[in-house]
C-alpha atoms as a PDB file:
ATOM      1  CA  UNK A   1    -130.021  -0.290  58.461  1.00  0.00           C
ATOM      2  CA  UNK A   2    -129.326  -2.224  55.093  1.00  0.00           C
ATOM      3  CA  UNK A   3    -126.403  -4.136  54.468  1.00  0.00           C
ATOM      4  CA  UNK A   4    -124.736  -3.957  51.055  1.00  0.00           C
ATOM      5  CA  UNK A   5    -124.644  -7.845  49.707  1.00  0.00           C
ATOM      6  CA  UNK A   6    -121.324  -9.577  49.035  1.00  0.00           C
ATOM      7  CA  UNK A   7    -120.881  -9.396  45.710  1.00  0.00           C
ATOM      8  CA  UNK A   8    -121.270 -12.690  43.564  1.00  0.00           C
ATOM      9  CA  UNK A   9    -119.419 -13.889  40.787  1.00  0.00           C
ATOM     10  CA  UNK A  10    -122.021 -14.433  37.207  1.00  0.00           C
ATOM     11  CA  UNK A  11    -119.767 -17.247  36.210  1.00  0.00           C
ATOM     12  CA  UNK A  12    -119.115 -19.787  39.523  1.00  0.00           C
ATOM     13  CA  UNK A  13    -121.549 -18.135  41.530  1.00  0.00           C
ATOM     14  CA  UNK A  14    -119.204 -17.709  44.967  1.00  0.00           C
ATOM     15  CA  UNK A  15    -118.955 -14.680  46.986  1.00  0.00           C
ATOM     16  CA  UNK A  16    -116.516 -12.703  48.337  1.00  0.00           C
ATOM     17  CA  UNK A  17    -113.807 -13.751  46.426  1.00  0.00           C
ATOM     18  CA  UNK A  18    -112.852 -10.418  44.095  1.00  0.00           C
ATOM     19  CA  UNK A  19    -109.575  -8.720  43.334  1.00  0.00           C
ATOM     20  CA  UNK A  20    -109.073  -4.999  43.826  1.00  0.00           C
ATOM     21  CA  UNK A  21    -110.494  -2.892  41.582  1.00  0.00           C
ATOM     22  CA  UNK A  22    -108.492  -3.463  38.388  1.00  0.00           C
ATOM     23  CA  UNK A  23    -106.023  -0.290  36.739  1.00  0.00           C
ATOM     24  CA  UNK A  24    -104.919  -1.410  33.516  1.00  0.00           C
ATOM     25  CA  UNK A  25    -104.583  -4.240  31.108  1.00  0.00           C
ATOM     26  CA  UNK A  26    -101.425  -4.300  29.601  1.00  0.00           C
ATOM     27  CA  UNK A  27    -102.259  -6.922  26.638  1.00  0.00           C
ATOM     28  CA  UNK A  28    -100.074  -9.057  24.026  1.00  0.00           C
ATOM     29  CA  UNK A  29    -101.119 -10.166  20.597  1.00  0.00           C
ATOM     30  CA  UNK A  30     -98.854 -10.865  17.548  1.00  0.00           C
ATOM     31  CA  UNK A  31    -100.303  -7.820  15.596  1.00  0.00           C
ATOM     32  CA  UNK A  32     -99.074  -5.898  18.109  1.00  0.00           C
ATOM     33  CA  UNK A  33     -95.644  -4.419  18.340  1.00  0.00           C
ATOM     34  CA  UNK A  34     -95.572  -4.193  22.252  1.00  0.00           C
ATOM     35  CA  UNK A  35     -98.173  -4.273  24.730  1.00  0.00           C
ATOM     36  CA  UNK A  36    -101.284  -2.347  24.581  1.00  0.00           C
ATOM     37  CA  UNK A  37    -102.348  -0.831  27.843  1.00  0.00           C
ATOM     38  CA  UNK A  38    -106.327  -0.972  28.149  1.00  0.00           C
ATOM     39  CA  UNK A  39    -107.747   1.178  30.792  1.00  0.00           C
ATOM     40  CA  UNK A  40    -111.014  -0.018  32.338  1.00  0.00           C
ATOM     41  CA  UNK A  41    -113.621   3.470  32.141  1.00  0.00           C
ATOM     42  CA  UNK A  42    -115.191   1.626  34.936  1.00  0.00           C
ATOM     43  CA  UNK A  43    -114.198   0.300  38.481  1.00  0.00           C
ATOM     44  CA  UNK A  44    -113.928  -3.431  37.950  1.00  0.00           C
ATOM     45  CA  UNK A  45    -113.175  -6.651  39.924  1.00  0.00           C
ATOM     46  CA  UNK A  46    -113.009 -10.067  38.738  1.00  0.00           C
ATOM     47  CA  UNK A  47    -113.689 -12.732  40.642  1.00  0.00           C
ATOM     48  CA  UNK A  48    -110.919 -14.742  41.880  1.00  0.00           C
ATOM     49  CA  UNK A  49    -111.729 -17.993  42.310  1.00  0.00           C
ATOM     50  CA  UNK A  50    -112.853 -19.130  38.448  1.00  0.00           C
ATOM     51  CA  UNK A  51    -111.001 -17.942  34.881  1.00  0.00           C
ATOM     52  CA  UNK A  52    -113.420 -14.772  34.967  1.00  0.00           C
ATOM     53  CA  UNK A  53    -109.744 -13.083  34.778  1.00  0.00           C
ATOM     54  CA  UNK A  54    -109.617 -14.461  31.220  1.00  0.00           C
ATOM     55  CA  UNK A  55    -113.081 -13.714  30.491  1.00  0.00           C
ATOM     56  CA  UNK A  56    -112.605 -10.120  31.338  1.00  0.00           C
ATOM     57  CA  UNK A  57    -109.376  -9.776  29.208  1.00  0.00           C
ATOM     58  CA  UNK A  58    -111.235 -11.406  26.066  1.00  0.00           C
ATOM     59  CA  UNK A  59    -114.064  -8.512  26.891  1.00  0.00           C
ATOM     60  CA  UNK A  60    -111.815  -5.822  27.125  1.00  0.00           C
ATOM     61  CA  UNK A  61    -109.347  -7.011  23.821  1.00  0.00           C
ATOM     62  CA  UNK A  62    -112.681  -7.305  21.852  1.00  0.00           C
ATOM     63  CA  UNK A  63    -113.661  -3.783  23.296  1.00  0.00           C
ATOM     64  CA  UNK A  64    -110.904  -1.929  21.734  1.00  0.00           C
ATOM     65  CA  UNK A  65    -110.687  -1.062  17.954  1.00  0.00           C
ATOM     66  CA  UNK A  66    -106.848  -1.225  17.650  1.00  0.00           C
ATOM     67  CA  UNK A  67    -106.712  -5.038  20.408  1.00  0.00           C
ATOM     68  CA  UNK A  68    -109.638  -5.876  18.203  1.00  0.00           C
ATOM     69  CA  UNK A  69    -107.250  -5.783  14.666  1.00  0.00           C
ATOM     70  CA  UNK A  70    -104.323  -7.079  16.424  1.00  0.00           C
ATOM     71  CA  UNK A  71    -105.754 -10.650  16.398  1.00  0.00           C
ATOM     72  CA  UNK A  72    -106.378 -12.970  19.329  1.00  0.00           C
ATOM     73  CA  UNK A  73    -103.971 -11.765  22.052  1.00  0.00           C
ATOM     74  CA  UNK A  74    -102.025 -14.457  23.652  1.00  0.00           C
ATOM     75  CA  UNK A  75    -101.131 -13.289  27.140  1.00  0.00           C
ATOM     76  CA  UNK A  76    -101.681 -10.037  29.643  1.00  0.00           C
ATOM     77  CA  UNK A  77    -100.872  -8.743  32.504  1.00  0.00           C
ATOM     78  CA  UNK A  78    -103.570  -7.211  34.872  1.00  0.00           C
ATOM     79  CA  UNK A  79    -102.595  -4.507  37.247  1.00  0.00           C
ATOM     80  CA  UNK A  80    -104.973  -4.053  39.888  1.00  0.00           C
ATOM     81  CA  UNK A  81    -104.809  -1.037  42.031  1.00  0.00           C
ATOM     82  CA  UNK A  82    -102.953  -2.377  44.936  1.00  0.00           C
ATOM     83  CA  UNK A  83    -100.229  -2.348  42.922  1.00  0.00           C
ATOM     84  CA  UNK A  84    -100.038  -6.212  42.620  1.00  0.00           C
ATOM     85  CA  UNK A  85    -100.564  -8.163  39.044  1.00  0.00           C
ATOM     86  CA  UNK A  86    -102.078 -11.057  37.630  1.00  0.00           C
ATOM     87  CA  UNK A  87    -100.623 -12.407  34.308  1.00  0.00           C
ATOM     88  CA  UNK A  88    -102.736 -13.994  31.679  1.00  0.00           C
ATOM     89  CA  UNK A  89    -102.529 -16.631  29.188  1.00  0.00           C
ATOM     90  CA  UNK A  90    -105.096 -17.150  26.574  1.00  0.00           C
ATOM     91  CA  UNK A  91    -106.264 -20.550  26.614  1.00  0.00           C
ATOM     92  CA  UNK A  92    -105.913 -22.363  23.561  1.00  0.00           C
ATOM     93  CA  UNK A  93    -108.442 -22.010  20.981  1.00  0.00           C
ATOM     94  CA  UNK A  94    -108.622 -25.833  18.867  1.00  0.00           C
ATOM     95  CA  UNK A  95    -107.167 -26.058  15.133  1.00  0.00           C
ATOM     96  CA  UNK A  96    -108.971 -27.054  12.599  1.00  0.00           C
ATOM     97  CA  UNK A  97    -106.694 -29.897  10.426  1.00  0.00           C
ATOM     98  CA  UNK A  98    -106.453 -29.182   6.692  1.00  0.00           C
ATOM     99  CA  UNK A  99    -106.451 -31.328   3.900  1.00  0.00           C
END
């Protein structure tokens, strides 16, 4: 009988570490006048020992016509389907100085 392989994370390359699947995204950028809610059409779980979290936030903001227009979002909060959350800060992108 076949075993079914731990998953492993494409990013820090550890096992076993994954969050429930996730239920919605409820994301925050300044184009927006409250939080959108993004609903994965897929089951997925991020890995929880690296920023994959943030990684899959960017995906799913750049994903969505309407989070796409908004402008970089800034934080979210990930509900997973155990009912606990995860919130999310963008990490901050460098400024270019003017003249």
């Amino acid at each position: 009988m076949e075993t079914e392989a731990e998953p492993t994370c494409g990013r820090c390359r550890k096992t076993g570490e994954f969050s429930p699947p996730v239920s919605v995204v409820l994301l925050f950028a300044p184009g927006l006048s409250a939080p959108y809610p993004l609903i994965p059409g897929e089951e997925y779980c991020v890995c929880e020992a690296c920023d994959a979290i943030e990684r899959f936030v960017s995906g799913a903001a750049e994903a969505h016509p309407v989070t796409r227009s908004a402008g970089p979002w800034t934080r979210a909060i990930v509900i997973f389907q155990d009912g606990h959350g995860a919130e999310v800060r963008a990490k901050a992108t460098p400024q270019m100085a003017l003249a």
